[in-house]
C-alpha atoms as a PDB file:
ATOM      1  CA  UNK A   1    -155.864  30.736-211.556  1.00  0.00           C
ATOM      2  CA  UNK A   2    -154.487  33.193-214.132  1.00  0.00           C
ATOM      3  CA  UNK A   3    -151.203  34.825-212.603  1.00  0.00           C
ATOM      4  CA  UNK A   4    -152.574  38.294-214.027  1.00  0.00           C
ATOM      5  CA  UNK A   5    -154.944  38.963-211.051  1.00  0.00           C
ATOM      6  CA  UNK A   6    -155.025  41.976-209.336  1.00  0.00           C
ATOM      7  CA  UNK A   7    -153.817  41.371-205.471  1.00  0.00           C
ATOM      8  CA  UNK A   8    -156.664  41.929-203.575  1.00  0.00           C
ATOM      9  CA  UNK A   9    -158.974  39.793-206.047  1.00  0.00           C
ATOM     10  CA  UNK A  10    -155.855  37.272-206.380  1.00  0.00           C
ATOM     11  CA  UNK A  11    -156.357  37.132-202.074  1.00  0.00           C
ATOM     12  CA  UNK A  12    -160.371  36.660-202.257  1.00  0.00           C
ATOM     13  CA  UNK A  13    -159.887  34.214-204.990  1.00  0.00           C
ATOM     14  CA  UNK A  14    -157.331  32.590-202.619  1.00  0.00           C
ATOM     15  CA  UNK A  15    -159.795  32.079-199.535  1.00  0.00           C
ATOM     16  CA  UNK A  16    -162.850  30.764-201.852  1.00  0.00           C
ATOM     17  CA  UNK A  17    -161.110  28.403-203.050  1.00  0.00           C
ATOM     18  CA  UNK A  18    -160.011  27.119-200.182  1.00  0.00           C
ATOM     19  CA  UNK A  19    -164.235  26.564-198.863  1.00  0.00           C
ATOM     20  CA  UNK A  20    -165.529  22.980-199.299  1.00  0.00           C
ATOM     21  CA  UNK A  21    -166.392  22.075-202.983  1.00  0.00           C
ATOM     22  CA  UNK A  22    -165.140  25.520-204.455  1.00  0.00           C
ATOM     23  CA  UNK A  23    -162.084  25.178-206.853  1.00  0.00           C
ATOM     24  CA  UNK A  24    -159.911  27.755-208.258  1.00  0.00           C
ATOM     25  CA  UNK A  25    -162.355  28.538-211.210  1.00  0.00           C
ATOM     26  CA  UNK A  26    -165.644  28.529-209.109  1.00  0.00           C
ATOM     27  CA  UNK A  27    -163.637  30.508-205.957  1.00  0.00           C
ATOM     28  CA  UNK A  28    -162.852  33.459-209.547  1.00  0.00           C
ATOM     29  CA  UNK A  29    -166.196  32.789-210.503  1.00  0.00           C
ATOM     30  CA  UNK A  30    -168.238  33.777-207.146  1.00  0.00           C
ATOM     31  CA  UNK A  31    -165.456  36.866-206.417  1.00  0.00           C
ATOM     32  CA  UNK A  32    -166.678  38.327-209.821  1.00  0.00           C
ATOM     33  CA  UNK A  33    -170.198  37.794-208.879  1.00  0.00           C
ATOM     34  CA  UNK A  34    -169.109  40.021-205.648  1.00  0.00           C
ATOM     35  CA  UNK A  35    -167.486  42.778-207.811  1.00  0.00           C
ATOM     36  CA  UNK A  36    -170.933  43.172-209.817  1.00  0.00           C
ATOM     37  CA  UNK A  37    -172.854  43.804-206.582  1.00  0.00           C
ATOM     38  CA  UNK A  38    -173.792  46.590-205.249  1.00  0.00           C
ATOM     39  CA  UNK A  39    -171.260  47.968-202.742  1.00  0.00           C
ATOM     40  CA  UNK A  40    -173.647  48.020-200.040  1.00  0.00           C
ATOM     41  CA  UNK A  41    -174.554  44.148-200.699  1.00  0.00           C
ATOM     42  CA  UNK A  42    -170.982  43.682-200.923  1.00  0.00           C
ATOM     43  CA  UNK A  43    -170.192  45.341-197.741  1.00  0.00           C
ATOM     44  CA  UNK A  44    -173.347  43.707-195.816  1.00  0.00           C
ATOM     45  CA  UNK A  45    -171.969  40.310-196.640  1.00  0.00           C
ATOM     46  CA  UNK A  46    -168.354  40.884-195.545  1.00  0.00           C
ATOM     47  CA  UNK A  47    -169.700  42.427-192.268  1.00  0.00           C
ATOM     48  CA  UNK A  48    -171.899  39.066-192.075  1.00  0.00           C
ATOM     49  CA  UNK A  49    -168.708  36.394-192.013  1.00  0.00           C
ATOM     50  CA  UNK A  50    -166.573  39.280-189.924  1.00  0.00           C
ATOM     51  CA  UNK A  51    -169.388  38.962-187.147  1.00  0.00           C
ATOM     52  CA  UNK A  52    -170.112  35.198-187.614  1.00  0.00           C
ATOM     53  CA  UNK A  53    -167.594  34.061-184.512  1.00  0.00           C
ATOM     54  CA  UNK A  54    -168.700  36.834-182.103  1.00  0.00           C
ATOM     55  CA  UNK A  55    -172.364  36.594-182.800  1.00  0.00           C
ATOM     56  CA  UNK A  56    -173.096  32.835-182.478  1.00  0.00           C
ATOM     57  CA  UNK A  57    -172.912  30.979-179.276  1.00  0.00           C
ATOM     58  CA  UNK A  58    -172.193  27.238-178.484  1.00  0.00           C
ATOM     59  CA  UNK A  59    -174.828  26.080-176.486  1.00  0.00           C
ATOM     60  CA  UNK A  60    -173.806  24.530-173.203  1.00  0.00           C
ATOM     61  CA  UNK A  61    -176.611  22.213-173.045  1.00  0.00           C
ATOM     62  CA  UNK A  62    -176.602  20.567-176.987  1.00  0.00           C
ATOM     63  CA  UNK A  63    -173.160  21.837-178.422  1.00  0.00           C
ATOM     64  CA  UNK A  64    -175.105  23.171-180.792  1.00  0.00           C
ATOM     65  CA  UNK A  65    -174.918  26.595-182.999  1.00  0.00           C
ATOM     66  CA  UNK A  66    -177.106  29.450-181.516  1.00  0.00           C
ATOM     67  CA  UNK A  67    -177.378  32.841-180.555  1.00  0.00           C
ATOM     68  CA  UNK A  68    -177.876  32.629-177.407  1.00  0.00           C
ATOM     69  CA  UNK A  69    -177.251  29.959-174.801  1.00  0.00           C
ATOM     70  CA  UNK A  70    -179.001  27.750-173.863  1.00  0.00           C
ATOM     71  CA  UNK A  71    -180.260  27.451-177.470  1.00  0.00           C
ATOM     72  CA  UNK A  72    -184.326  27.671-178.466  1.00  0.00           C
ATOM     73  CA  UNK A  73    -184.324  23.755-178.649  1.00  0.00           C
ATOM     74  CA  UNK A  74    -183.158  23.373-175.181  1.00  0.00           C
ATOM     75  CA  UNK A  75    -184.985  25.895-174.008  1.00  0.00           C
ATOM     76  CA  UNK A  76    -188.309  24.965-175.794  1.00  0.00           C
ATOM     77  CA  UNK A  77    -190.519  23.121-173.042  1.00  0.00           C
ATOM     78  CA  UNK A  78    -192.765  21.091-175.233  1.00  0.00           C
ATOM     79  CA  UNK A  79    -189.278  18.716-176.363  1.00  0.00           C
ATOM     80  CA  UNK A  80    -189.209  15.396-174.330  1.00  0.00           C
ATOM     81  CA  UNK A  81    -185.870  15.765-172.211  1.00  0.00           C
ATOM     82  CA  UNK A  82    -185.828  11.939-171.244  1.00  0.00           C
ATOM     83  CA  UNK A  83    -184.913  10.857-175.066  1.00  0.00           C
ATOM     84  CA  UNK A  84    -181.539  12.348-176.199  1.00  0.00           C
ATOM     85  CA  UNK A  85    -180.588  12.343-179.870  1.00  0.00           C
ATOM     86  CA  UNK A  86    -176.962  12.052-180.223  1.00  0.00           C
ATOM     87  CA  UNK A  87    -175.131  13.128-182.803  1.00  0.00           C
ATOM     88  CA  UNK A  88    -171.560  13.736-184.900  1.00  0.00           C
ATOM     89  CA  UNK A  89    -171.741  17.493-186.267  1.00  0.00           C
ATOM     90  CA  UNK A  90    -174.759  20.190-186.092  1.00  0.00           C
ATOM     91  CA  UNK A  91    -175.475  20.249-189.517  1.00  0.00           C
ATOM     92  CA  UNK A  92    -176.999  16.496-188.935  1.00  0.00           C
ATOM     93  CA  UNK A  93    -179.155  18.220-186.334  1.00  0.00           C
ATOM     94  CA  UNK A  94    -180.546  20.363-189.123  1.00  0.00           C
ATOM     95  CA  UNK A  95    -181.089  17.253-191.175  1.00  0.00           C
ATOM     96  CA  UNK A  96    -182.953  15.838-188.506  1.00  0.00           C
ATOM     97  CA  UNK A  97    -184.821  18.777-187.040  1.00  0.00           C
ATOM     98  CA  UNK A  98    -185.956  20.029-190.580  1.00  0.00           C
ATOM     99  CA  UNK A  99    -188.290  17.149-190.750  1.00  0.00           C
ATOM    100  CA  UNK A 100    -190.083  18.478-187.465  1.00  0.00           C
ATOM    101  CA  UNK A 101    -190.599  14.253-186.418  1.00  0.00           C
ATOM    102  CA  UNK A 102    -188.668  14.276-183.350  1.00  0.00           C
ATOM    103  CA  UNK A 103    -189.731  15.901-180.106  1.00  0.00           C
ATOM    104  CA  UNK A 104    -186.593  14.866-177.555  1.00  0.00           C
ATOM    105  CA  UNK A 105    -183.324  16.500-176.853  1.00  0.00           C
ATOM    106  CA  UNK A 106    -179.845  16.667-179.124  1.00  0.00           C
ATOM    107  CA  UNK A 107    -176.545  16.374-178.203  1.00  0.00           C
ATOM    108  CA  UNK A 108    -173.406  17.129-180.527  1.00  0.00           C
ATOM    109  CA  UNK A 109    -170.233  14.774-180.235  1.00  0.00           C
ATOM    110  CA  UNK A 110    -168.398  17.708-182.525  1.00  0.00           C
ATOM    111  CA  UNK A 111    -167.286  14.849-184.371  1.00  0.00           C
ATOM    112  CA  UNK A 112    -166.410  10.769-184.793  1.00  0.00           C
ATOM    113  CA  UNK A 113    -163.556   8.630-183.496  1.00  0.00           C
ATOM    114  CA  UNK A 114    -161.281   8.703-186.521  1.00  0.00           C
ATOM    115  CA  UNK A 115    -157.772   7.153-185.494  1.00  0.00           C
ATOM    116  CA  UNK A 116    -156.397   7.876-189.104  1.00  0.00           C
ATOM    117  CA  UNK A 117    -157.699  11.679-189.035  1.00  0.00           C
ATOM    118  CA  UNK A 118    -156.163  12.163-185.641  1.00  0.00           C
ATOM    119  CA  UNK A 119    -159.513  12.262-184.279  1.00  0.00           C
ATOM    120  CA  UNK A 120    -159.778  10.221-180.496  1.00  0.00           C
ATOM    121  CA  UNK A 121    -162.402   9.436-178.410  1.00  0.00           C
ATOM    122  CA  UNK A 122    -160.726  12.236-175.821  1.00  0.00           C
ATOM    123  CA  UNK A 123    -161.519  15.097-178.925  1.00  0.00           C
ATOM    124  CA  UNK A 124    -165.091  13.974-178.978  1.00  0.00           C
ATOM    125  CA  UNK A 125    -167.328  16.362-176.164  1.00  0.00           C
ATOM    126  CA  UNK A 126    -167.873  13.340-173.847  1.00  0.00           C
ATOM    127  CA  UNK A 127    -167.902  15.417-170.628  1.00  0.00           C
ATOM    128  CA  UNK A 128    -171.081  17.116-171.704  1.00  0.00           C
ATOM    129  CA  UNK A 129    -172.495  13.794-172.554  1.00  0.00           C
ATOM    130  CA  UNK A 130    -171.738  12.438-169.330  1.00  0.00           C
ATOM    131  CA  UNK A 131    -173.132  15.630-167.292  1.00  0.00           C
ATOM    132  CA  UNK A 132    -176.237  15.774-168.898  1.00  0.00           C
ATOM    133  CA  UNK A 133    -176.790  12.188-168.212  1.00  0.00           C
ATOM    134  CA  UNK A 134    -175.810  12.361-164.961  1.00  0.00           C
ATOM    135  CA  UNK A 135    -178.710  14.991-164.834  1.00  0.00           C
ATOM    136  CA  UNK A 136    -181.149  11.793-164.510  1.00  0.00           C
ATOM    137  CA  UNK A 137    -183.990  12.988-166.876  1.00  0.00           C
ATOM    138  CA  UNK A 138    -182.785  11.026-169.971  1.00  0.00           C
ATOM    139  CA  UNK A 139    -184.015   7.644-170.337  1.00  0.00           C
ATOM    140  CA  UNK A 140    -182.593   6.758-173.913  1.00  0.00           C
ATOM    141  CA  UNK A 141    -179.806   7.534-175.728  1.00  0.00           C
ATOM    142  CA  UNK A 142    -180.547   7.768-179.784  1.00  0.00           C
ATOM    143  CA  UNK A 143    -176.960   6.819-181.760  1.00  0.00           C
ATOM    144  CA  UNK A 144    -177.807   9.108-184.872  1.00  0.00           C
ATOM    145  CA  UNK A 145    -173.747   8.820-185.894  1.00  0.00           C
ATOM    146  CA  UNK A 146    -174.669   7.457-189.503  1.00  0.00           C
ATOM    147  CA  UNK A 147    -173.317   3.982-190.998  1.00  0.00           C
ATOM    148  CA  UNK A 148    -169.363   4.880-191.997  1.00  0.00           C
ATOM    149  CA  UNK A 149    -166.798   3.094-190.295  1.00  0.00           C
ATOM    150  CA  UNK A 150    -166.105   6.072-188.010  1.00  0.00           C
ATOM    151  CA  UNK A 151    -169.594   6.729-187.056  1.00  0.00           C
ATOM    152  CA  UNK A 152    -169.960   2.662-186.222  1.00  0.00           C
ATOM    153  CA  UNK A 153    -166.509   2.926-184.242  1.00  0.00           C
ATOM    154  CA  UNK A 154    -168.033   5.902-182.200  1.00  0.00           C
ATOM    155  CA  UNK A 155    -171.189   4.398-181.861  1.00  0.00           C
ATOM    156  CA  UNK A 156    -169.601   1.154-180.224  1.00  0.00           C
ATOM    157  CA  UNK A 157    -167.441   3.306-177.739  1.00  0.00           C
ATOM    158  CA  UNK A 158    -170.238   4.787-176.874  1.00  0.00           C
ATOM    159  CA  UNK A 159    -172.497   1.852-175.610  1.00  0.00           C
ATOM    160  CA  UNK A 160    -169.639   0.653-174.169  1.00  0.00           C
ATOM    161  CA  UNK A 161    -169.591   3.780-171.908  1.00  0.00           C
ATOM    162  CA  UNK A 162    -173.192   4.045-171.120  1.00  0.00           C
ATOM    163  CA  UNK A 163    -173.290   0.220-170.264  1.00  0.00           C
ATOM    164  CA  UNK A 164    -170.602   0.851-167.522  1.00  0.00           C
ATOM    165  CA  UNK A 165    -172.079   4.452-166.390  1.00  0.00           C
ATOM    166  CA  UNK A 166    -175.519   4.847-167.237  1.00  0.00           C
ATOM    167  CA  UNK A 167    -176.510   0.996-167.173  1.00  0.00           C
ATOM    168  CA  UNK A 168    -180.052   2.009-166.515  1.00  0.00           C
ATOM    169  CA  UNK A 169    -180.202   4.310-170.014  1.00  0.00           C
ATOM    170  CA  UNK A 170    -181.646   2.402-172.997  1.00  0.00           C
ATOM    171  CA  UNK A 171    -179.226   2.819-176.162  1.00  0.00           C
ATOM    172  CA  UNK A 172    -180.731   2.489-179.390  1.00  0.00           C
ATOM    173  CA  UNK A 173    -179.554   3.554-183.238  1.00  0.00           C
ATOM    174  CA  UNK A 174    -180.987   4.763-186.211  1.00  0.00           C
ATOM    175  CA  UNK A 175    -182.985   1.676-188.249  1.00  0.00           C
ATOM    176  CA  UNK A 176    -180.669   0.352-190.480  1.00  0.00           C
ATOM    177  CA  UNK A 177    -182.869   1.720-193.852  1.00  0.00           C
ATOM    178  CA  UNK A 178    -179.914   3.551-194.085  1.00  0.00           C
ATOM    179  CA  UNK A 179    -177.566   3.016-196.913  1.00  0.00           C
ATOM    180  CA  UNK A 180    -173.740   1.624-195.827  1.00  0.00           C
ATOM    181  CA  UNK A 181    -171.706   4.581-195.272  1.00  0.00           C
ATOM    182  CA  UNK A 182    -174.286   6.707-194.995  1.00  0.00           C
ATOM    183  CA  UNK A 183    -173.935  10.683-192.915  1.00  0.00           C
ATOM    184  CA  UNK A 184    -176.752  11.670-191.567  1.00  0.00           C
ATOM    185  CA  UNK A 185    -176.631  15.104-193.117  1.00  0.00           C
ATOM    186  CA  UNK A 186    -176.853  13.879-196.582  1.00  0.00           C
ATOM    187  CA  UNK A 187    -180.213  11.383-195.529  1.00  0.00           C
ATOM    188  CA  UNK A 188    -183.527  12.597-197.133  1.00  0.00           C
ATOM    189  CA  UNK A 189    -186.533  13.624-194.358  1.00  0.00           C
ATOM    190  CA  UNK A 190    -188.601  10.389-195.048  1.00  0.00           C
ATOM    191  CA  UNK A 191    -185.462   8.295-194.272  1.00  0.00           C
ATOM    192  CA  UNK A 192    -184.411   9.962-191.206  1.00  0.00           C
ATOM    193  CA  UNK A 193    -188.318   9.474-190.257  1.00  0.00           C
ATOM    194  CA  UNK A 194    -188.602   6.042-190.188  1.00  0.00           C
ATOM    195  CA  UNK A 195    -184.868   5.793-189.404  1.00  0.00           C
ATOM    196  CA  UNK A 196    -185.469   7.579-185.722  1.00  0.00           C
ATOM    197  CA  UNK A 197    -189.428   5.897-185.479  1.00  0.00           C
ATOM    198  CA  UNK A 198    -188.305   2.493-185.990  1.00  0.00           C
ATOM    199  CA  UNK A 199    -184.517   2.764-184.490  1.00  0.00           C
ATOM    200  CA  UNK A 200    -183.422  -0.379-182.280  1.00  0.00           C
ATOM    201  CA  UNK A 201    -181.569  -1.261-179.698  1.00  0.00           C
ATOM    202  CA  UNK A 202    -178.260  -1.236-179.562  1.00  0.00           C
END
């Protein structure tokens, strides 16, 4: 990043570049996109990521990303409550829901047991796992974690779990057309179709 930058732009340059998949050149790139805006635009988007925290909502039921809690999938009455997708991050949920196949419930983990990230079983939301089981309306539990090493770690703590306190819930996974070390997020609509249709026991 050229040392000649004005400070503010020098800042905003900064911050870019620090976003996923955005080096220095890109982050200089996008901010000089900004400055050719109109100021309105320009203004409208920074008041967009200043309100982004206070406007969305974690939804109590799912974990997931709404505005307003419980969130419109939780909420929606035709979804089948007694088969509960669960899943690593929201943006799998997207994956998943974009194909409009599956008509049960999602929960979000918030992550994947990860000993050399720092990431335990104890960071993962289990306790809203457990209560909504506990609930007694879910009759399977759908591992969607993916096929990494973390997601297959997760996915074994977490039969172990429901075998000791939910024996009576079915646990299945994903069918394994799923490349090895394979996110969910990344999988294309037809995969994650037949993936969910024809996932097995686990």
């Amino acid at each position: 990043m050229p040392s000649t930058l004005p400070g503010p732009l020098h800042v905003l340059v900064t911050e870019l570049a620090s976003l996923p998949g955005l080096g220095p050149k890109s982050a200089l790139r996008l901010a000089l996109t900004l400055l050719k805006w109109p100021e309105a635009r320009t203004r409208n988007l920074g008041t967009a990521i200043h309100e982004l925290r206070d406007r969305l909502a974690i939804c109590s039921r799912c974990g997931g990303l709404a505005d307003r809690d419980p969130c419109e999938l939780c909420m929606d009455p035709r979804r089948d409550p007694a088969v509960l997708c669960v899943l690593a991050e929201w943006d799998s949920l997207l994956a998943i829901e974009s194909g409009g196949f599956f008509p049960g419930a999602y929960l979000i983990l918030g992550g994947l047991i990860a000993p050399l990230d720092g990431v335990a079983a104890a960071d993962l939301d289990l306790d809203r796992l457990t209560r909504r089981l506990a609930e007694g309306q879910v009759q399977e539990v759908v591992l969607a974690l993916g096929t990494t090493l973390e997601a297959e770690n997760t996915a074994s703590y977490l039969k172990n779990l429901l075998a000791r306190d939910f024996p009576q819930v079915r646990v299945t996974r994903l069918a394994q057309g799923m490349p090895l070390g394979a996110e969910v997020k990344y999988m294309d609509k037809e995969t994650l179709r037949q993936s969910l249709t024809y996932r097995q026991e686990f």
